[in-house]
Protein backbone atom coordinates (compact mmCIF):
# COMPACT_ATOMS: atom_id res chain seq x y z
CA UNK A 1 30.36 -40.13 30.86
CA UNK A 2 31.34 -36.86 32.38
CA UNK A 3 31.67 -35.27 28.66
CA UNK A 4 28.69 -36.87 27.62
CA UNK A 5 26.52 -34.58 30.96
CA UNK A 6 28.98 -31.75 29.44
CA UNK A 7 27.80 -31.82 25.85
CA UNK A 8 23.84 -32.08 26.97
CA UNK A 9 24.36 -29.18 29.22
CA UNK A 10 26.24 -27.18 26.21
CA UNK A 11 23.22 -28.30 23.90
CA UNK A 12 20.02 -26.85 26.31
CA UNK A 13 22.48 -23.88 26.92
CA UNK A 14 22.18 -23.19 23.27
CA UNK A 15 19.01 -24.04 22.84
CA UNK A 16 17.77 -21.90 25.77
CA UNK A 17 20.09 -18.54 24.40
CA UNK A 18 18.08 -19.53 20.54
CA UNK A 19 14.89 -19.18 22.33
CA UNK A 20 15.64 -15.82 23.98
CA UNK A 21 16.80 -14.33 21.25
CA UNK A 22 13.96 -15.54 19.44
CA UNK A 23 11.39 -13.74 22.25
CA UNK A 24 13.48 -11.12 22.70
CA UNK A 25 13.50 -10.07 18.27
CA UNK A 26 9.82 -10.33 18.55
CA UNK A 27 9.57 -7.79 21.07
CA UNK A 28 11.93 -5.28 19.80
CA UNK A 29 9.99 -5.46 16.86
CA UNK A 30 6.34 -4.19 17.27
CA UNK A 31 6.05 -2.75 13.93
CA UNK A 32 5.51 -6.51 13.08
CA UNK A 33 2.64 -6.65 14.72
CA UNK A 34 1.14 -3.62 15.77
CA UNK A 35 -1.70 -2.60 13.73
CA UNK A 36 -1.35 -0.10 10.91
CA UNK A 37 -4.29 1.88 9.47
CA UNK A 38 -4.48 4.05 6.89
CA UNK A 39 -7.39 5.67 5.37
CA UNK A 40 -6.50 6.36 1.55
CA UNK A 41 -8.79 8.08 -1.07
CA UNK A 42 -9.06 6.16 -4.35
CA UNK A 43 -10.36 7.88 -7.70
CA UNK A 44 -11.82 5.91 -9.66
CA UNK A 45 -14.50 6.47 -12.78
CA UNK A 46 -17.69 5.39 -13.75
CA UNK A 47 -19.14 5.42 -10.02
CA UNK A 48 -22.54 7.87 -10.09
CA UNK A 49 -24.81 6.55 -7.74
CA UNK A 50 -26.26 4.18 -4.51
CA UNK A 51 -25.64 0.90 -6.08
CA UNK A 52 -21.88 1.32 -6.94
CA UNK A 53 -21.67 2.67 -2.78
CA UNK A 54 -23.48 -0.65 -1.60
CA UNK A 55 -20.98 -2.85 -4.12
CA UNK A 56 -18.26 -1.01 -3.40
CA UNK A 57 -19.07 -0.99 0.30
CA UNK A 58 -19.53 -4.96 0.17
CA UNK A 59 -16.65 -5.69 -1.50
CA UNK A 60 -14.41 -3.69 0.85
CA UNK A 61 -15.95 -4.93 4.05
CA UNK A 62 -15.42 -8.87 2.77
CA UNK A 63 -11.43 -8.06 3.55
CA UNK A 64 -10.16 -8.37 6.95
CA UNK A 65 -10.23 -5.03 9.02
CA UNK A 66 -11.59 -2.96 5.70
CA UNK A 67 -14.52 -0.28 5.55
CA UNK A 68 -15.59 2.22 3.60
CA UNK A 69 -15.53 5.72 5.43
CA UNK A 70 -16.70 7.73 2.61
CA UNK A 71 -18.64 7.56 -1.13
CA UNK A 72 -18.36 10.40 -3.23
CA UNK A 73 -19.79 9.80 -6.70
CA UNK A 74 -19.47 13.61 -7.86
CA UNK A 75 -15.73 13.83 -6.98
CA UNK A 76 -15.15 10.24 -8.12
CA UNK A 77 -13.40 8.79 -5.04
CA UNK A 78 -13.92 5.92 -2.18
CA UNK A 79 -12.16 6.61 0.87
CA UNK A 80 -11.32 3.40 2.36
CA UNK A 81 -9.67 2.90 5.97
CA UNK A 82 -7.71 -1.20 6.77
CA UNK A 83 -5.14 -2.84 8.59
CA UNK A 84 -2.18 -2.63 6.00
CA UNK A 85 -0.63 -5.44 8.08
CA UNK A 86 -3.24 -7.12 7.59
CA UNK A 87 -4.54 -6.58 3.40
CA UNK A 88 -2.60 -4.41 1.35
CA UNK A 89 -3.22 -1.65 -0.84
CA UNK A 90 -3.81 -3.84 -3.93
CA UNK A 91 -6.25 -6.01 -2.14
CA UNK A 92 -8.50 -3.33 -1.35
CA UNK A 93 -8.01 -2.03 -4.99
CA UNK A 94 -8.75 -5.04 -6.19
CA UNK A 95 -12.14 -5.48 -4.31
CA UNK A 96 -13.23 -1.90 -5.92
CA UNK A 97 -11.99 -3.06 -9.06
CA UNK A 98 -14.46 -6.70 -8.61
CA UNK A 99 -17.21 -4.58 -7.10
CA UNK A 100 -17.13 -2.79 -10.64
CA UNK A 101 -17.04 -5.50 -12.74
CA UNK A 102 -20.47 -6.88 -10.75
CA UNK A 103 -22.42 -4.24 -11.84
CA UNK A 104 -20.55 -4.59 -15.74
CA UNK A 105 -18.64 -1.37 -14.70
CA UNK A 106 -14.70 -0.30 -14.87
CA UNK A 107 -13.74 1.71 -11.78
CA UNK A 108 -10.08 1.83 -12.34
CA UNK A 109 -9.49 2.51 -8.97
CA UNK A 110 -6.10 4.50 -8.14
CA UNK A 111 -4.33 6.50 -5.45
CA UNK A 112 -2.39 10.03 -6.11
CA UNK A 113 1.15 9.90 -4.85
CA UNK A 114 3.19 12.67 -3.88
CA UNK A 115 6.75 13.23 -3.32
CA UNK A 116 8.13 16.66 -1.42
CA UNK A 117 11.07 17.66 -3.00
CA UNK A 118 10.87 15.82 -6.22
CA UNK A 119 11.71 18.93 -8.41
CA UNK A 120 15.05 19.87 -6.22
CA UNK A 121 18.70 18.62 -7.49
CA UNK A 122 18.81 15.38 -8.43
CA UNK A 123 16.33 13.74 -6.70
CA UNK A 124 14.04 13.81 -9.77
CA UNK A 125 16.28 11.07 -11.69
CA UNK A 126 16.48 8.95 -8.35
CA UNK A 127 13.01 8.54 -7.58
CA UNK A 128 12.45 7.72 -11.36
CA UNK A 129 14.96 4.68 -10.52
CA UNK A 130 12.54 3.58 -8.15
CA UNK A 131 9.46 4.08 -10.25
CA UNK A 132 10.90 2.21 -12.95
CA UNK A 133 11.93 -0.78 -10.51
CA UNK A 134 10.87 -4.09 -12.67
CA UNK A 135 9.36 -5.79 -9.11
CA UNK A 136 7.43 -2.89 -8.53
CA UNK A 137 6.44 -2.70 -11.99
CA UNK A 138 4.35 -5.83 -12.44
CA UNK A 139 2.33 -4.55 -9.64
CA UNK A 140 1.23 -1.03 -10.58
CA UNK A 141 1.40 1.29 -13.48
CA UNK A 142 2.57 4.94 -12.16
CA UNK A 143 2.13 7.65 -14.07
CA UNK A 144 3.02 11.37 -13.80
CA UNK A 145 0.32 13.60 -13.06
CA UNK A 146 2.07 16.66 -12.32
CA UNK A 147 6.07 16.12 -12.62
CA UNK A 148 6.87 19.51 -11.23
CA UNK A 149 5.27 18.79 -7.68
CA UNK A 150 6.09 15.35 -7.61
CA UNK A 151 2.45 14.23 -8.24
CA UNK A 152 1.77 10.59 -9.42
CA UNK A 153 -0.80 8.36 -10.50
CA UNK A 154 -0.68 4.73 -8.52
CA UNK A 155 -2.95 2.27 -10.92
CA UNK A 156 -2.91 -1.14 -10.06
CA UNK A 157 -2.84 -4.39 -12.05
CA UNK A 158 -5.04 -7.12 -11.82
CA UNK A 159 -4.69 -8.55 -8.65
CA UNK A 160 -5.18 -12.57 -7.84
CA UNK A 161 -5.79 -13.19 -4.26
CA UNK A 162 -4.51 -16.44 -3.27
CA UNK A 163 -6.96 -17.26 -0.31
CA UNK A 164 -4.74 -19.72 1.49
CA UNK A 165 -2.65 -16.43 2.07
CA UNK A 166 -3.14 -14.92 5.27
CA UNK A 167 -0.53 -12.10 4.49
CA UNK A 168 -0.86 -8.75 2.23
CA UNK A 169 -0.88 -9.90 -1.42
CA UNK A 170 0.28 -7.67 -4.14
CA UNK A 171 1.09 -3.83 -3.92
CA UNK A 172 1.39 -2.33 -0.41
CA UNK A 173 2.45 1.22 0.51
CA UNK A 174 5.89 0.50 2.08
CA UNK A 175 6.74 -0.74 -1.96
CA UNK A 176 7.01 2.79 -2.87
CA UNK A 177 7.65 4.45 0.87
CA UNK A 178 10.39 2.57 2.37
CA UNK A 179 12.83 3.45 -0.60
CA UNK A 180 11.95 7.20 -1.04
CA UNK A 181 11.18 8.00 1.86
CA UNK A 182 13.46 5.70 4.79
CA UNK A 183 16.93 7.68 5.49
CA UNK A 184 19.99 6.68 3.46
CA UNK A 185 21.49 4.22 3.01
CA UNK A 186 18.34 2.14 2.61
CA UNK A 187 16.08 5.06 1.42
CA UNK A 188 16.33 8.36 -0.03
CA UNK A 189 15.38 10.17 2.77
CA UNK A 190 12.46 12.29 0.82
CA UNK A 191 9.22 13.25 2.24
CA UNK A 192 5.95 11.21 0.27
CA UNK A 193 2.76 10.13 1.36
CA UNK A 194 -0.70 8.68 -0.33
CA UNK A 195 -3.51 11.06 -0.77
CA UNK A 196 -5.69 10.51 2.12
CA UNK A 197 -8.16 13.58 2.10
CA UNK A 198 -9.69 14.94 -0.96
CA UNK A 199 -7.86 17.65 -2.30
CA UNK A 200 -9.52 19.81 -5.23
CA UNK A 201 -5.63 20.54 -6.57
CA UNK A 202 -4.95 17.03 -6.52
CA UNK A 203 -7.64 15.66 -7.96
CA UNK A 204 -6.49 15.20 -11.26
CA UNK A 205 -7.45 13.16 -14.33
CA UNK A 206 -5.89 10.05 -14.82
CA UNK A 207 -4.87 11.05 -18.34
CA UNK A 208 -2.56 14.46 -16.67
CA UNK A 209 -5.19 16.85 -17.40
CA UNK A 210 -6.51 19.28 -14.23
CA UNK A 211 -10.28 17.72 -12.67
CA UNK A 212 -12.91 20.14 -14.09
């Protein structure tokens, strides 16, 4: 009898140092759950005029935490500021993308990606090791734009949303940050970011040629 008190006093004592381990990985881990909200620019073509804002707009707002801050049909970019916690980069892509094809348009939205130090050493063949990943590679399509700055093209691949999924679907920006830019071992320790300001020198045509 007197092992049989032991063992159920050994079991909650488990069970109770489970649970506060539990509580206590939750806390230590805000990043988890505390919002994060970037506002990216996102060329894209064919945009000229008020209705592609208002379907763009539309589109954008439908997502969870999304809005558009910013329209600029002579530069060809939507500036777009979300929870990437809670939709991803793709899924807002993808609502540009839909908002298009309403109006029998293709926006091809994408984002410019930039890595500091890309040209130095050998850092240019290790970041093309990530770029050529296979996982990341049935998300997006990335494409040099300028190879000597580290400038790339981030076009994204037809996204379908599963709705029953509350999480980010598809592409998000840790995909591409987290490797190149987390210090070693996990990362290479480089400094990159998304374009999040329009930049005359970085907009660039999708093709590699300079914006005119």
């Amino acid at each position: 009898m007197r092992l049989k008190y032991v063992a159920i006093i050994i079991a909650v004592l488990v069970l109770s140092l489970a649970w506060a381990v539990r509580i206590g990985g939750a806390a230590s881990d805000p990043a988890a759950t505390q919002p994060h909200t970037p506002t990216l620019i996102f060329y894209l073509s064919g945009a000229k005029g008020p209705p592609d804002a208002d379907a763009i707009g539309a589109a954008v707002q439908k997502l969870q935490s999304a809005r558009v801050v910013d329209f600029n049909a002579d530069r060809g970019y939507v500036r777009a500021r979300f929870d990437s916690h809670v939709v991803s980069y793709h899924q807002v892509a993808q609502a540009i993308s839909d908002a298009g094809k309403s109006l029998g348009k293709t926006y091809d939205p994408y984002l410019i990606y930039s890595v500091t130090d890309y040209g130095k050493a050998d850092n240019s063949a290790k970041v093309d090791a990530v770029l050529a990943g296979k996982r990341l590679n049935q998300r997006v399509r990335v494409t040099p734009l300028d190879k000597a700055k580290g400038i790339f093209a981030i076009h994204f691949l037809p996204l379908t949303v599963n709705p029953k999924d509350g999480t980010p679907q598809g592409f998000n920006g840790g995909h591409l940050h987290h490797p190149i830019s987390d210090p070693p071992p996990r990362g290479l320790g480089l400094q990159s970011g998304y374009a999040s300001e329009e930049d005359p020198s970085l907009a660039i045509d999708a093709k590699g040629g300079s914006d005119p």
